[in-house]
Protein backbone atom coordinates (compact mmCIF):
# COMPACT_ATOMS: atom_id res chain seq x y z
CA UNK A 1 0.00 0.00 0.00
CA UNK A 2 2.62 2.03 0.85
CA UNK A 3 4.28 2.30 -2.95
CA UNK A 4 0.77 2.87 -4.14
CA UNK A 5 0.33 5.57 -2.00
CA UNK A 6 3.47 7.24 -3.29
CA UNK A 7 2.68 6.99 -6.81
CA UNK A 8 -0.68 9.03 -6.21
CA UNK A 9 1.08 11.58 -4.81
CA UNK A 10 3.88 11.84 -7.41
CA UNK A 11 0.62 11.73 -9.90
CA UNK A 12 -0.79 14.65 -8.16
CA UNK A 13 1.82 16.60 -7.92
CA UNK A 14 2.66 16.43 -11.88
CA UNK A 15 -1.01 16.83 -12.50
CA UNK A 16 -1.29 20.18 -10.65
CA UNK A 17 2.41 21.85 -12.40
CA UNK A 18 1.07 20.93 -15.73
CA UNK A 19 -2.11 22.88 -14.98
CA UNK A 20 -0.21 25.64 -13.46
CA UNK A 21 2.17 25.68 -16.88
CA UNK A 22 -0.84 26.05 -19.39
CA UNK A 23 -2.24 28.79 -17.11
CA UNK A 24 0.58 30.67 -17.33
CA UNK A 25 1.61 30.22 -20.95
CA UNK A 26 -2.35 31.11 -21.68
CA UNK A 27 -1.58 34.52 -19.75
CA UNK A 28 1.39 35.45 -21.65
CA UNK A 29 -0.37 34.76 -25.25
CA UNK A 30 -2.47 37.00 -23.63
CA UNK A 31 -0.32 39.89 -22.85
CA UNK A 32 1.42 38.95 -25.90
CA UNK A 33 -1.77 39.68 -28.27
CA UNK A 34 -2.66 43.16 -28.53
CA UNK A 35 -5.98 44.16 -28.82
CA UNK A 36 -8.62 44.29 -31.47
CA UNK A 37 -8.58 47.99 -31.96
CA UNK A 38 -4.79 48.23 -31.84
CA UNK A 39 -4.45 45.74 -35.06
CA UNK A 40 -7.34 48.44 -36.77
CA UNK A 41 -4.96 51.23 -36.19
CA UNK A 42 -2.96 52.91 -39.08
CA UNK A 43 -0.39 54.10 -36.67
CA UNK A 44 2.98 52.50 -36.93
CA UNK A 45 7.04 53.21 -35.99
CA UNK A 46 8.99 54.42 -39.30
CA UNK A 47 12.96 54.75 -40.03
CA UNK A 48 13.99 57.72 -42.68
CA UNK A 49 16.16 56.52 -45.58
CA UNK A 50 17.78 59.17 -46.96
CA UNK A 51 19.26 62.04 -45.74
CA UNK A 52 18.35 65.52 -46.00
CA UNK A 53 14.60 64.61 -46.24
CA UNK A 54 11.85 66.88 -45.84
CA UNK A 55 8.96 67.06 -43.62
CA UNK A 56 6.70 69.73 -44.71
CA UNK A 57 3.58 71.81 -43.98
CA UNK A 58 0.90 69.65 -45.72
CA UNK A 59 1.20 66.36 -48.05
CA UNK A 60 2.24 68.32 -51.28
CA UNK A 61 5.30 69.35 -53.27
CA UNK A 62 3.64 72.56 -54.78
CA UNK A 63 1.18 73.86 -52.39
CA UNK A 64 3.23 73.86 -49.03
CA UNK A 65 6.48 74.01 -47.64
CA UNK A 66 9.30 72.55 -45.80
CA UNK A 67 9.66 73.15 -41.90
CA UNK A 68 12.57 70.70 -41.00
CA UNK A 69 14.58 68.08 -42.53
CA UNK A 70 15.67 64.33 -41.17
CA UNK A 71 18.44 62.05 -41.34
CA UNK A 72 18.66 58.80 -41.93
CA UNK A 73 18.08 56.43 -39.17
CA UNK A 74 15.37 59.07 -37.43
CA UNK A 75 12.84 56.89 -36.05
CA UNK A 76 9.21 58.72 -36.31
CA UNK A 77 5.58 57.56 -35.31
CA UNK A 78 3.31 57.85 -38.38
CA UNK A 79 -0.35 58.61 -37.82
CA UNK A 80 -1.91 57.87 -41.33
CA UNK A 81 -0.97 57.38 -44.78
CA UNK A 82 -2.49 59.37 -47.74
CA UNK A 83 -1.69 59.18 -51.53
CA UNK A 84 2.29 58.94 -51.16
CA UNK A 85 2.35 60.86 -47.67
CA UNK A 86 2.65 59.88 -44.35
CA UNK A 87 1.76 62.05 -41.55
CA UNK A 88 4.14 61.92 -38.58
CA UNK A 89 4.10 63.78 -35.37
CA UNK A 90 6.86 65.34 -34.08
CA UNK A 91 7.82 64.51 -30.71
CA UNK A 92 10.80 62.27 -30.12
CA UNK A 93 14.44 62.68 -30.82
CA UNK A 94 14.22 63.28 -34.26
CA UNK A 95 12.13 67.04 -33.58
CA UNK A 96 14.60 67.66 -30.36
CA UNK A 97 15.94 70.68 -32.62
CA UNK A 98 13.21 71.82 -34.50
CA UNK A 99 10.67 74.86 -33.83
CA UNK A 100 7.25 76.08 -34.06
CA UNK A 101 6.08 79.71 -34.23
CA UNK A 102 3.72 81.45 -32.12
CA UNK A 103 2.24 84.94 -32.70
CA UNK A 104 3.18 87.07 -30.05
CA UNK A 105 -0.26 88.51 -29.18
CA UNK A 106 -3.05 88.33 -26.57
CA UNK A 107 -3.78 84.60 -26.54
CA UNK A 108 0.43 84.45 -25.22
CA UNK A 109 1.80 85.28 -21.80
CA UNK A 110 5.85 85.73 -21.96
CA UNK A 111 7.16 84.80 -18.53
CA UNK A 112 9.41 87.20 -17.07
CA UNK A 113 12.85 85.38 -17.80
CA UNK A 114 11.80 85.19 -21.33
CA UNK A 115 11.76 81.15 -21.07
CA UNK A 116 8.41 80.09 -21.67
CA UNK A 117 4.75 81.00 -22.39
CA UNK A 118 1.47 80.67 -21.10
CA UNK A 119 -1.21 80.44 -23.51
CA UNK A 120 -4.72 81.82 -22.39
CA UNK A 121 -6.50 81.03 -25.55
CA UNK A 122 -6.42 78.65 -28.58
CA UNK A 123 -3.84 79.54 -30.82
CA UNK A 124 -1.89 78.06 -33.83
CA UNK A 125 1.68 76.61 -33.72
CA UNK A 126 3.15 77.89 -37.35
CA UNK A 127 5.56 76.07 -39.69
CA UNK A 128 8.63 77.76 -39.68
CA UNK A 129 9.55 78.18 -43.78
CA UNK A 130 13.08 76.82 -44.74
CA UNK A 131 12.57 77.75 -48.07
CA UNK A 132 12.08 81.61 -47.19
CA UNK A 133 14.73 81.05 -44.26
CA UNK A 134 12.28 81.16 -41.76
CA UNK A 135 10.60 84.41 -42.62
CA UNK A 136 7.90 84.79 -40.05
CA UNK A 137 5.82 86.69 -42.82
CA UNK A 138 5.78 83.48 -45.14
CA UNK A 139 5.79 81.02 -42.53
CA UNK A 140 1.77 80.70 -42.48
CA UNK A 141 0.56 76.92 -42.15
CA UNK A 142 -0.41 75.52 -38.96
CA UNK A 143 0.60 72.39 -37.71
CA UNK A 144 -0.65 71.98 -34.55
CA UNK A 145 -2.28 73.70 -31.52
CA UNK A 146 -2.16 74.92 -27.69
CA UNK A 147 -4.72 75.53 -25.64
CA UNK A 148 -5.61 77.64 -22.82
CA UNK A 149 -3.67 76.79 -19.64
CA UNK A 150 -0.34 75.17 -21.50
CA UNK A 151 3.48 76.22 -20.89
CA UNK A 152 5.34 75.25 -23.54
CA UNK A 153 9.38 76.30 -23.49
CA UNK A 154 10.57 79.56 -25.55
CA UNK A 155 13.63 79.23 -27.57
CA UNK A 156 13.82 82.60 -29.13
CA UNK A 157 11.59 85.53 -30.72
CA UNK A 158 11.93 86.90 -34.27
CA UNK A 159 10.38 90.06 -35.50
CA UNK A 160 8.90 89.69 -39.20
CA UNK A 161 7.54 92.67 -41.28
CA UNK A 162 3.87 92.23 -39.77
CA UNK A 163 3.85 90.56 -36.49
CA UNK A 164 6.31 89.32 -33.86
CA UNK A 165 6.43 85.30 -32.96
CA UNK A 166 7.85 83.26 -30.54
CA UNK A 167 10.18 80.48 -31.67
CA UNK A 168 8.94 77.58 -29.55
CA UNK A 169 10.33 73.90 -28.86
CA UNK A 170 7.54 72.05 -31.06
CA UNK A 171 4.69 70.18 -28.82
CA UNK A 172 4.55 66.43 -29.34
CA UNK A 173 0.90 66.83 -30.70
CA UNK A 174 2.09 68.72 -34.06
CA UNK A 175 2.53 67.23 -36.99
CA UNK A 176 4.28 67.07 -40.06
CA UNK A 177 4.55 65.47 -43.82
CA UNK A 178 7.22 63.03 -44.83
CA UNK A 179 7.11 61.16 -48.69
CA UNK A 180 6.93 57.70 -48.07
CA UNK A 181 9.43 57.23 -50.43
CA UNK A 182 11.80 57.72 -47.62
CA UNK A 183 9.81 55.85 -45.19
CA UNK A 184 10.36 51.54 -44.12
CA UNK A 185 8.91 50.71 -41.14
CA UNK A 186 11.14 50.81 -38.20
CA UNK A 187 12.49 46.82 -36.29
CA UNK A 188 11.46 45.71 -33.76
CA UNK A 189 14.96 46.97 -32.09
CA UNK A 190 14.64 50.55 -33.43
CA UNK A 191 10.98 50.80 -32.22
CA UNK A 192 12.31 49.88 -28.95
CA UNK A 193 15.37 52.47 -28.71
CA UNK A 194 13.03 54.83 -30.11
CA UNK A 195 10.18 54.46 -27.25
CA UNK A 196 12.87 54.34 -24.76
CA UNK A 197 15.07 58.00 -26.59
CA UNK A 198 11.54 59.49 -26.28
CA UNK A 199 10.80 58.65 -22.23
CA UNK A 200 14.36 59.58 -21.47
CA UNK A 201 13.76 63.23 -23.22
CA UNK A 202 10.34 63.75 -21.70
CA UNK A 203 12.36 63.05 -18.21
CA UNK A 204 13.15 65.30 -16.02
CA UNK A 205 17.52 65.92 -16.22
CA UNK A 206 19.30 65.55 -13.32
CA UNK A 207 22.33 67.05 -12.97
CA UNK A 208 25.93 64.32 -12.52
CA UNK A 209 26.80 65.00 -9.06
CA UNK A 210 30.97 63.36 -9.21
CA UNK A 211 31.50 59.96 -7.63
CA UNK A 212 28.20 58.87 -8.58
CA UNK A 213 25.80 59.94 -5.81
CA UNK A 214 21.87 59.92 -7.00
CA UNK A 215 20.81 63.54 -7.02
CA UNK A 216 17.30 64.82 -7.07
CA UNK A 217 15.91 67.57 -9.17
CA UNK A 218 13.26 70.38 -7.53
CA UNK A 219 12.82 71.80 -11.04
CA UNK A 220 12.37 69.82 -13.91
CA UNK A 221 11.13 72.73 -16.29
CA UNK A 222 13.85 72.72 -19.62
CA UNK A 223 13.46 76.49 -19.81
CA UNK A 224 14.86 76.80 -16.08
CA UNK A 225 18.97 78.04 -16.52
CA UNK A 226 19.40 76.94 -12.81
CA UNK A 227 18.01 74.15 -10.55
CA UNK A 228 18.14 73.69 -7.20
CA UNK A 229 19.36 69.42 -6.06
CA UNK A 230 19.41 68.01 -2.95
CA UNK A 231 21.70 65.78 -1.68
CA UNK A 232 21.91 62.92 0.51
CA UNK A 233 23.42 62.39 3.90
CA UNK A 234 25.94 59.35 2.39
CA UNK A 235 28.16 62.51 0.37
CA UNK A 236 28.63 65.84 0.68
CA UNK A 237 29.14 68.11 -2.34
CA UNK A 238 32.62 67.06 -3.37
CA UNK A 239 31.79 63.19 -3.86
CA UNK A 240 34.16 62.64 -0.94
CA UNK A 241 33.60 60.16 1.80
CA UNK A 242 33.25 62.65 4.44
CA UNK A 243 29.49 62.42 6.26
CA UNK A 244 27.44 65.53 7.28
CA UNK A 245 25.12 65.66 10.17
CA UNK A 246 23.00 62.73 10.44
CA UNK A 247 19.40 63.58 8.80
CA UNK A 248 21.03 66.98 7.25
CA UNK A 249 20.98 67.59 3.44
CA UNK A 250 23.00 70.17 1.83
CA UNK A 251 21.99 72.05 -1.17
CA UNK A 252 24.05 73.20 -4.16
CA UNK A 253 23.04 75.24 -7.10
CA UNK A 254 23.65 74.02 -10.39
CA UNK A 255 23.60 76.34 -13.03
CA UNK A 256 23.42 75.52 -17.11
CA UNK A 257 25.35 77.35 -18.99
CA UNK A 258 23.65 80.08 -21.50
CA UNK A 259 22.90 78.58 -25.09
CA UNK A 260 25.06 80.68 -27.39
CA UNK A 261 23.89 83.27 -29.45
CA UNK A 262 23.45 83.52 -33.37
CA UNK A 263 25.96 85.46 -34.86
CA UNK A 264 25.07 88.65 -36.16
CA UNK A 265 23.87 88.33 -40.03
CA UNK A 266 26.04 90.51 -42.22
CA UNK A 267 24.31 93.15 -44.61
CA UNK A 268 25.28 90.80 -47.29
CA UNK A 269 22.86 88.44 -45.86
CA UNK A 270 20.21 90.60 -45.16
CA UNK A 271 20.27 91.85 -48.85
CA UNK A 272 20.48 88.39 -50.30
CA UNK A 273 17.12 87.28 -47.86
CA UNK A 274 15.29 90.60 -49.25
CA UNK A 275 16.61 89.52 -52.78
CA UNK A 276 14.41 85.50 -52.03
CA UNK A 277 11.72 87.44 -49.89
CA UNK A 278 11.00 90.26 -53.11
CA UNK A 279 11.11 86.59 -55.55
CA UNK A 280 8.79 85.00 -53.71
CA UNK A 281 6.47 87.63 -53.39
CA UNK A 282 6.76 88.25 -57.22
CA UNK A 283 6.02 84.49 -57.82
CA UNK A 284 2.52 84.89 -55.49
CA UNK A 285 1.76 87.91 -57.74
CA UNK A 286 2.36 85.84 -60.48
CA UNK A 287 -0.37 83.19 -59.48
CA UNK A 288 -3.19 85.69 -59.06
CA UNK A 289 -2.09 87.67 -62.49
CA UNK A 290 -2.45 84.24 -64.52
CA UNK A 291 -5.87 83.52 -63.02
CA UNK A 292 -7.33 86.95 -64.70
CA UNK A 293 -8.16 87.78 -68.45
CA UNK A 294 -5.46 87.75 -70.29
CA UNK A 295 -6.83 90.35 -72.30
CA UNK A 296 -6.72 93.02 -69.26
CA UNK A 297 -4.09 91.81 -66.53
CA UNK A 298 -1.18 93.43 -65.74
CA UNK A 299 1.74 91.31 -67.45
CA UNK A 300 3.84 93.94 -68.71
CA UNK A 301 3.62 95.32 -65.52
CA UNK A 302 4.51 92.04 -63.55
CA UNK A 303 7.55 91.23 -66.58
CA UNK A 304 9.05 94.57 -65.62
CA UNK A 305 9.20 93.75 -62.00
CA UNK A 306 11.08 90.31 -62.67
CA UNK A 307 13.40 92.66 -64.63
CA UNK A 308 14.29 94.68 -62.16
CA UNK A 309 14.95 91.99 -59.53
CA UNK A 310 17.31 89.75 -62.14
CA UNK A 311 19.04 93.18 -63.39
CA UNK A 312 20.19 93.44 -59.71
CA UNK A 313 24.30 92.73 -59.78
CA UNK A 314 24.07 90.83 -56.55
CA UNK A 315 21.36 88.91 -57.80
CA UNK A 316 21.60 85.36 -56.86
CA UNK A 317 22.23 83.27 -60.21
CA UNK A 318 19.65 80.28 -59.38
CA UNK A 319 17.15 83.51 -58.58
CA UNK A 320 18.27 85.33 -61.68
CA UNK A 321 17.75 81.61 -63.84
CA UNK A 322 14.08 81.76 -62.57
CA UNK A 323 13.40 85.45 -63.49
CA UNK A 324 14.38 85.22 -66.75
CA UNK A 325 12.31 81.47 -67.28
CA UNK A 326 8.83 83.94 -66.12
CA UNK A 327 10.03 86.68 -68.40
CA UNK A 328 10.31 84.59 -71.35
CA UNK A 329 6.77 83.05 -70.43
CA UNK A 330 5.11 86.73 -69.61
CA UNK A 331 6.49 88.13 -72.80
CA UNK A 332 4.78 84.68 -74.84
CA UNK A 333 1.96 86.11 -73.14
CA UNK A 334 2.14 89.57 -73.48
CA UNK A 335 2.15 88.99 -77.04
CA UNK A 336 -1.41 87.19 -76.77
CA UNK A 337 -2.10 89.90 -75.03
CA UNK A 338 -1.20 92.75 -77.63
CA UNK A 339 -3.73 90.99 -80.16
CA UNK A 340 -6.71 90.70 -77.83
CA UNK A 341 -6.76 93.87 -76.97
CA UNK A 342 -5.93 95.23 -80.61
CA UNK A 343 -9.67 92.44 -81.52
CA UNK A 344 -10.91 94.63 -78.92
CA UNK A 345 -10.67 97.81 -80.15
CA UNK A 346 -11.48 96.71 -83.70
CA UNK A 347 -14.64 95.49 -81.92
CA UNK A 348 -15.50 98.66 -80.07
CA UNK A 349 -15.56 100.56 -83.23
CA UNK A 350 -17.80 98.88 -85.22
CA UNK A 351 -20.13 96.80 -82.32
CA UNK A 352 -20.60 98.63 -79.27
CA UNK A 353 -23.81 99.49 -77.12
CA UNK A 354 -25.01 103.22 -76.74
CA UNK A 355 -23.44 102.92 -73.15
CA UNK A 356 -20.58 101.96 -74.23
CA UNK A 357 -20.48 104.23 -77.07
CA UNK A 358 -21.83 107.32 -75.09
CA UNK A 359 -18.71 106.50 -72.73
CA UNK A 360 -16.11 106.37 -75.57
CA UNK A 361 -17.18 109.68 -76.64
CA UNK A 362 -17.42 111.15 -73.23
CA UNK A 363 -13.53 109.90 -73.12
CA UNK A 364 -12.22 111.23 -76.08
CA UNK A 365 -13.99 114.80 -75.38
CA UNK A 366 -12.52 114.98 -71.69
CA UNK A 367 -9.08 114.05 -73.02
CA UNK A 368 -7.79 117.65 -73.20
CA UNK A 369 -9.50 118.57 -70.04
CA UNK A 370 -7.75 115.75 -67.79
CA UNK A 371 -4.34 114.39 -67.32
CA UNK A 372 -5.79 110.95 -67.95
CA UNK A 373 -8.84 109.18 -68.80
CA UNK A 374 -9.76 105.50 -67.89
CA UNK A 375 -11.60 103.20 -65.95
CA UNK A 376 -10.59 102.91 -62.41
CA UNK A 377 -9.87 99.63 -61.07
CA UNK A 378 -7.50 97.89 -58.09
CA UNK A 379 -4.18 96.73 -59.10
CA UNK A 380 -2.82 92.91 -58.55
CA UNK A 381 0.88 93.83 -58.57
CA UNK A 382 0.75 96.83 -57.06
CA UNK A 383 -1.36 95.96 -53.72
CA UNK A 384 0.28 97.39 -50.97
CA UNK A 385 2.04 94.41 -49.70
CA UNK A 386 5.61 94.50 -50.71
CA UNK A 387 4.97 96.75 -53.75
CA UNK A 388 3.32 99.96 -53.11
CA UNK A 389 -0.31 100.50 -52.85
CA UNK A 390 -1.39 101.98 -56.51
CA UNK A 391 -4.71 102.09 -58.44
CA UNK A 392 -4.60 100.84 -62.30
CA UNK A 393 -6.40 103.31 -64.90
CA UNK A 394 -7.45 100.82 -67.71
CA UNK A 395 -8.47 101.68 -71.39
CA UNK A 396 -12.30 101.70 -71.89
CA UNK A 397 -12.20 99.88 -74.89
CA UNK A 398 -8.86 97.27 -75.11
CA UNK A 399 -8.82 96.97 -71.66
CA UNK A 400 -4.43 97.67 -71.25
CA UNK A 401 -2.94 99.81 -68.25
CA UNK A 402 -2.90 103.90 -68.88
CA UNK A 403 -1.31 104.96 -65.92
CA UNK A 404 -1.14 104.11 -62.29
CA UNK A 405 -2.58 106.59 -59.94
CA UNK A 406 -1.20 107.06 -56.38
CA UNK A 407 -3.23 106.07 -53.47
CA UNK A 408 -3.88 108.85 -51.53
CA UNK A 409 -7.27 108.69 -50.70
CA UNK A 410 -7.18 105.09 -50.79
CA UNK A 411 -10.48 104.57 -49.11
CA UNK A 412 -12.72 107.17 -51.62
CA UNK A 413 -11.03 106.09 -54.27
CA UNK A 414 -12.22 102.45 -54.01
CA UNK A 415 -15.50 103.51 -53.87
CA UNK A 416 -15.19 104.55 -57.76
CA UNK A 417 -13.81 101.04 -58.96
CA UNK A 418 -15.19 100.15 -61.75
CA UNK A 419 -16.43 103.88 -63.03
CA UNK A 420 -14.71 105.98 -65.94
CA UNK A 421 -12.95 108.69 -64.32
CA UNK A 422 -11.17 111.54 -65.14
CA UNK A 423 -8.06 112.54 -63.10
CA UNK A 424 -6.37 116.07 -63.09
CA UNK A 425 -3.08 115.56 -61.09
CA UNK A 426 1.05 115.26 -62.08
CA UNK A 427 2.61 112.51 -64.17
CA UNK A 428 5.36 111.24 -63.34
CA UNK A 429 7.58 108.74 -64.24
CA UNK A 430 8.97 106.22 -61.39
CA UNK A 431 12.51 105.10 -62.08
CA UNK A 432 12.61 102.47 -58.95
CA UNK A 433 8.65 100.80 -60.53
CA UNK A 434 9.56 101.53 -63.93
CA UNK A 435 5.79 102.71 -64.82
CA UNK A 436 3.69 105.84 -65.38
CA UNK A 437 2.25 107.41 -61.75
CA UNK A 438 -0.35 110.18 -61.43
CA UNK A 439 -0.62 111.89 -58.37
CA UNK A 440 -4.04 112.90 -58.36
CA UNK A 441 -5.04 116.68 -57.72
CA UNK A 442 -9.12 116.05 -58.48
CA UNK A 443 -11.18 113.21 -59.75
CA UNK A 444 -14.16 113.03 -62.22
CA UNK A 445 -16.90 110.20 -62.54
CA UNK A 446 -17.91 110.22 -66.33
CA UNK A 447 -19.79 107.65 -66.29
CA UNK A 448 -20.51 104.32 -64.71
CA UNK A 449 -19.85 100.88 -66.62
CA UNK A 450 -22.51 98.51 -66.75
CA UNK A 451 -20.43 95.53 -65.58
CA UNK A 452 -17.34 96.99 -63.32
CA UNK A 453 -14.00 95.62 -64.12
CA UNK A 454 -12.17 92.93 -61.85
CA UNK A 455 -11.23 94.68 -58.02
């Protein structure tokens, strides 16, 4: 009996490890599955392959622009894919040294030490542009957002032509655009390095105390230039093996050095940036001209400002190459052009309503009475932004530039847009534009069109 009794024991005790084994292998292929929704999600961990690449303002080539660039081996977390894009967010330690812009304004609190803001209303964090070297005036797409009640870290301020911003470490909720072209999802082992680069830069630093005693931080704030640690009673200060007081702690003062400052740029610089700034501002201008009637819009006016820029001596040559690529296109155009307007004024003489007719006449009687005679309309080129603010005097009939008139009353004057006015005033010719300007001494309504031109 006695063996028998043994065996049932022995029996027992295998019976219950086996059952113990499948539990726990049934609990780990547990832990080890993720869940349902977690397989649904697009999200995945991505490695850049080339270097140099882009991440930009919105999933396009033509319509946005670039805010940063990454290397190869940058490990990102894409949140979707769309048509050749994929959009990433840009926390981690591939965005450690990139920016955001915030419009200094009433939705921003500066703290006193210049380090951080306080944001007390919803407000957009901006895409710096590379491509206009970070021009606050041209750096207009948002890629993210903070809300009331967040501090986010201050790195700088720059002052554009319109508005002041605040160059701000970028929150981990923005995002950005990468071409998937340079995209291949990340190991297992990158993933990993990646998660763990991203905790250990969210952590609060704590400052190497020699001799390897663990310190403690009382400010973790990055913006902070000096933080306060507190030591323990096993070291004092000097990582020697001398004790203090029982239950005493001593406290030292740390202090980070001051990031260094940008050099100065040299008036060189500052030319060549107004040289890309007046380029890009020409190609905008460009954009809206092509998108009117070719018959009326202002190409020889546009053609002579590219002229201008590429005649410069300092001229860049890859901005000079592009200047002279739109001049040859506006002078294809202005060409066109000429022959429209010379159909139109064939037209106008032989097919024309008694409006119109009564308005031609009215025009060629008031010639000798006014320094010019036109209809009065807003100019595309010339609208005030980096250009001048003029008005554009237009031919009745063809529809091509007169003169431009000087905005001096810029308010009643765009209450006649559209009317054929006569204008007593001085002509002048401006060497820096290049065009015809009236300065306007009195202005005549003649008559009203029955369908004003384009404002």
């Amino acid at each position: 009996m006695e063996p028998a009794r043994i065996l049932l024991t022995v029996a027992l005790a295998l019976l219950s490890t086996t059952s113990a084994l499948s539990q726990s292998e049934s609990a780990a292929t547990t832990a080890a599955t993720p869940p349902a929704a977690t397989n649904a999600s697009k999200a995945f961990t991505a490695t850049i392959t080339g270097d140099n690449v882009f991440v930009r303002s919105g999933p396009s080539v033509h319509s946005t622009y670039p805010f940063g660039r990454l290397m190869m081996g940058d490990v990102v977390e894409v949140d979707e894919e769309s048509f050749g894009w994929a959009k990433i967010r840009t926390g981690g330690a591939a965005f450690a040294d990139k920016y955001g812009y915030v419009v200094a304004n009433e939705k921003v609190t500066l703290s006193p030490d210049g380090k951080s803001i306080s944001v007390t209303g919803t407000t957009q964090v901006l895409a710096p542009n590379i491509d206009a070297d970070g021009n606050p005036d041209a750096s207009t797409r948002s890629i993210g957002e903070l809300h009331a009640g967040e501090t986010i870290a201050v790195v700088g301020q720059m002052q554009g032509d319109r508005e002041k911003v605040h160059k701000i470490k970028l929150p981990a909720n923005a995002t950005g655009w990468v071409n998937m072209n340079f995209l291949r999802r990340a190991t297992k082992g990158e993933a990993n390095a990646h998660v763990t680069a991203s905790q250990e830069s969210t952590a609060p630093s704590v400052p190497a105390i020699e001799g390897g005693t663990t310190v403690a931080a009382q400010g973790t704030s990055p913006a902070t230039t000096s933080e306060t640690v507190t030591l323990d009673s096993s070291t004092n200060s000097k990582g020697n093996d001398a004790t203090p007081p029982s239950g005493s702690t001593e406290v030292v003062e740390v202090v980070a050095p001051e990031p260094p400052q940008p050099p100065a740029k040299t008036a060189e610089q500052n030319a060549s940036e107004a040289r890309r700034a007046t380029h890009r501002d020409l190609e905008a201008i460009w954009v809206k001209v092509k998108a009117e009637p070719l018959g009326s819009s202002e190409l020889v006016t546009l053609k002579t400002q590219y002229v201008i820029l590429s005649a410069d001596p300092m001229c860049e040559t890859d901005i000079r190459g592009m200047c002279a690529a739109r001049i040859q296109q506006l002078e294809i155009q202005i060409d066109a052009q000429a022959r429209i307007q010379e159909l139109k004024a064939l037209r106008s003489s032989v097919d024309v309503d008694s409006d119109q007719l009564k308005a031609l006449r009215i025009a060629m009687e008031a010639r000798s009475d006014y320094t010019v005679v036109g209809v009065l309309n807003a100019s595309t080129v010339y609208d005030g932004n980096r250009l001048p603010l003029l008005f554009r005097l237009t031919d009745p009939a063809a529809g091509q530039t007169v003169a431009y008139i000087a905005a001096k009353d810029a308010n009643a004057m765009s209450t006649m847009l559209g009317t054929l006015v006569g204008i007593r005033g001085t002509k002048r010719f401006d060497e820096a534009l290049k065009v015809n300007i009236v300065d306007p001494g009195t202005i005549d309504i003649l008559t009203i069109r029955k369908e004003p031109q384009a404002q």
